[in-house]
Protein backbone atom coordinates (compact mmCIF):
# COMPACT_ATOMS: atom_id res chain seq x y z
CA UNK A 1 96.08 102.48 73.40
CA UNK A 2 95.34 102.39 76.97
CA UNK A 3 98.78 102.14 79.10
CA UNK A 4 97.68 100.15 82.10
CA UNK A 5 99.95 101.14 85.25
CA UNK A 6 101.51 98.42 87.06
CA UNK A 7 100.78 98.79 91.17
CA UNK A 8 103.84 97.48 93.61
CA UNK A 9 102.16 96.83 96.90
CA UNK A 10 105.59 94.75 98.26
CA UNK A 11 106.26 96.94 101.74
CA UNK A 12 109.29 96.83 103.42
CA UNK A 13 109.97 93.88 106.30
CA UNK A 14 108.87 94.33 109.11
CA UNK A 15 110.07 93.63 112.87
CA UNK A 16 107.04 93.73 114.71
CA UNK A 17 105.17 90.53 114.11
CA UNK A 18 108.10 88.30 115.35
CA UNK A 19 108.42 90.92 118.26
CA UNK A 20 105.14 90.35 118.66
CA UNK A 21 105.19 87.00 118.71
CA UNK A 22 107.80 86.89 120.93
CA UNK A 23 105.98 89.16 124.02
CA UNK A 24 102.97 86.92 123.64
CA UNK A 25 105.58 83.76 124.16
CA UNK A 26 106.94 85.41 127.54
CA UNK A 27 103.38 86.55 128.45
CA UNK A 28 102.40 82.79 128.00
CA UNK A 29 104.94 81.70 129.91
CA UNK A 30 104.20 83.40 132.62
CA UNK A 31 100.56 82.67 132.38
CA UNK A 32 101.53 78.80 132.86
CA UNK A 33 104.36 79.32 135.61
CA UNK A 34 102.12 81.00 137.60
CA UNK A 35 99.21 78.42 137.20
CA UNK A 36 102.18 76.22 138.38
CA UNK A 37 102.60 78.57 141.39
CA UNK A 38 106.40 79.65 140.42
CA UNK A 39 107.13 82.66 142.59
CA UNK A 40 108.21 85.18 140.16
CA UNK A 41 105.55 84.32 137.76
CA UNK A 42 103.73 88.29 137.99
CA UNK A 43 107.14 89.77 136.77
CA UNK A 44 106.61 87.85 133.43
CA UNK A 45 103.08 88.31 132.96
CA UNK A 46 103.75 91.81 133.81
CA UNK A 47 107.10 92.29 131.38
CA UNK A 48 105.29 90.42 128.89
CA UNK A 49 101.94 92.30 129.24
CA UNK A 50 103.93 95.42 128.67
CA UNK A 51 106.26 94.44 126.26
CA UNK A 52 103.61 93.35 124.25
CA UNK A 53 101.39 96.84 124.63
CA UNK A 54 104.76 98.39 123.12
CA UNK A 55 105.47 96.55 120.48
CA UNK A 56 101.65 96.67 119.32
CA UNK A 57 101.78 100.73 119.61
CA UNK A 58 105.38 100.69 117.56
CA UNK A 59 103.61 98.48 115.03
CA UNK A 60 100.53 100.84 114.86
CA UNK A 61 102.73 103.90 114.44
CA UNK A 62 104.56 102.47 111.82
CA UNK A 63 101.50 101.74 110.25
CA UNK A 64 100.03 104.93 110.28
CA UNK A 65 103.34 106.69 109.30
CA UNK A 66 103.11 104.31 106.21
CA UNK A 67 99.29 105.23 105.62
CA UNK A 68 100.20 109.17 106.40
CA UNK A 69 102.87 108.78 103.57
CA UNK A 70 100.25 107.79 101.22
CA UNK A 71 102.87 104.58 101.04
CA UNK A 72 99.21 102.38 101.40
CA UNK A 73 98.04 102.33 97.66
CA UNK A 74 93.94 103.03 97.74
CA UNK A 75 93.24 99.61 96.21
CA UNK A 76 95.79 98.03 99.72
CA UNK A 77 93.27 100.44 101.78
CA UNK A 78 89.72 99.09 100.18
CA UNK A 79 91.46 95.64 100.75
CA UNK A 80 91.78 96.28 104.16
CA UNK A 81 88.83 97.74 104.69
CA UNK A 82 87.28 94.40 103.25
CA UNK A 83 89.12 92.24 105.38
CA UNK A 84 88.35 93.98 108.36
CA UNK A 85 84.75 93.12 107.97
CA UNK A 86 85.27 89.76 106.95
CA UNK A 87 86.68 89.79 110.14
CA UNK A 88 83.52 91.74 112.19
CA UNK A 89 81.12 89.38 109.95
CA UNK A 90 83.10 86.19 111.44
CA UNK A 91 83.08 86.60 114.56
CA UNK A 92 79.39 87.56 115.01
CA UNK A 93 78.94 84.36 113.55
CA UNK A 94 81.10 82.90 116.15
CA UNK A 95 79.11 84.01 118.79
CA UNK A 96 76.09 83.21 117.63
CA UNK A 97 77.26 79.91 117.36
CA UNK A 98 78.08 79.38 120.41
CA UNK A 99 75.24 80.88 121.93
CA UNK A 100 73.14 78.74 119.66
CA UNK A 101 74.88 75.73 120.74
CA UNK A 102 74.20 76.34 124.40
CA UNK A 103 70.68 77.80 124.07
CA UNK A 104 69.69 74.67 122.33
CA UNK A 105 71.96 72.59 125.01
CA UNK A 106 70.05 74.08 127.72
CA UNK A 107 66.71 74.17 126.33
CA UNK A 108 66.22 70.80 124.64
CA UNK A 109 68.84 68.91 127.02
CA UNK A 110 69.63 65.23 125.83
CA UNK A 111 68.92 62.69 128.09
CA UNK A 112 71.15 59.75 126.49
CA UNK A 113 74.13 61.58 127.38
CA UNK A 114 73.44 61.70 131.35
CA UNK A 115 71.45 64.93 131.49
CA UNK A 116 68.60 64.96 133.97
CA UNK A 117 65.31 66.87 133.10
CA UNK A 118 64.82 68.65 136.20
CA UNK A 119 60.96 69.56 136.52
């Protein structure tokens, strides 16, 4: 009889998406205040852009610590591995999308929708 081996891939919580999240908000914010000239709009897009290159290195150590500690399960690696070029694979087809969408805007320009055919 074959004993099949149950695999826990449950990790522990983790801070660093709401961190995350939260550098990206004041980043944001400072972003907008400074569209809507606010004078001290550079020291939040400048505390945000750095507190968000922080975080994002703290949450890339931990994940290598976790990889490094063979705590990542090979089957959790393949998956990743997969995902991550789901990911590639999607947004090639993003761009060429969108550069499909304005070649063919450009090249065969419609006139009911106030274009002008300029030759």
């Amino acid at each position: 009889m074959v004993k099949i081996q149950k695999i826990n891939l449950v990790l522990d919580p983790s801070p660093w998406p709401v961190s995350t999240a939260f550098s990206l908000y004041v980043l944001i914010i400072g972003l907008v205040a400074s569209f809507h000239l606010y004078s001290h709009a550079n020291l939040f897009i400048i505390f945000g852009f750095f507190l968000f290159i922080s975080v994002f290195s703290l949450w890339i150590r931990d994940i290598l610590r976790d990889a490094f500690i063979h705590r990542i399960v090979p089957i959790l690696s393949g998956a990743l591995r997969r995902a991550f070029i789901l990911f590639i694979v999607s947004e090639v087809m993003f761009f060429v999308a969108f550069f499909w969408a304005f070649f063919h805007s450009s090249l065969a320009p419609v006139f009911q929708i106030g274009q002008f055919d300029h030759r």
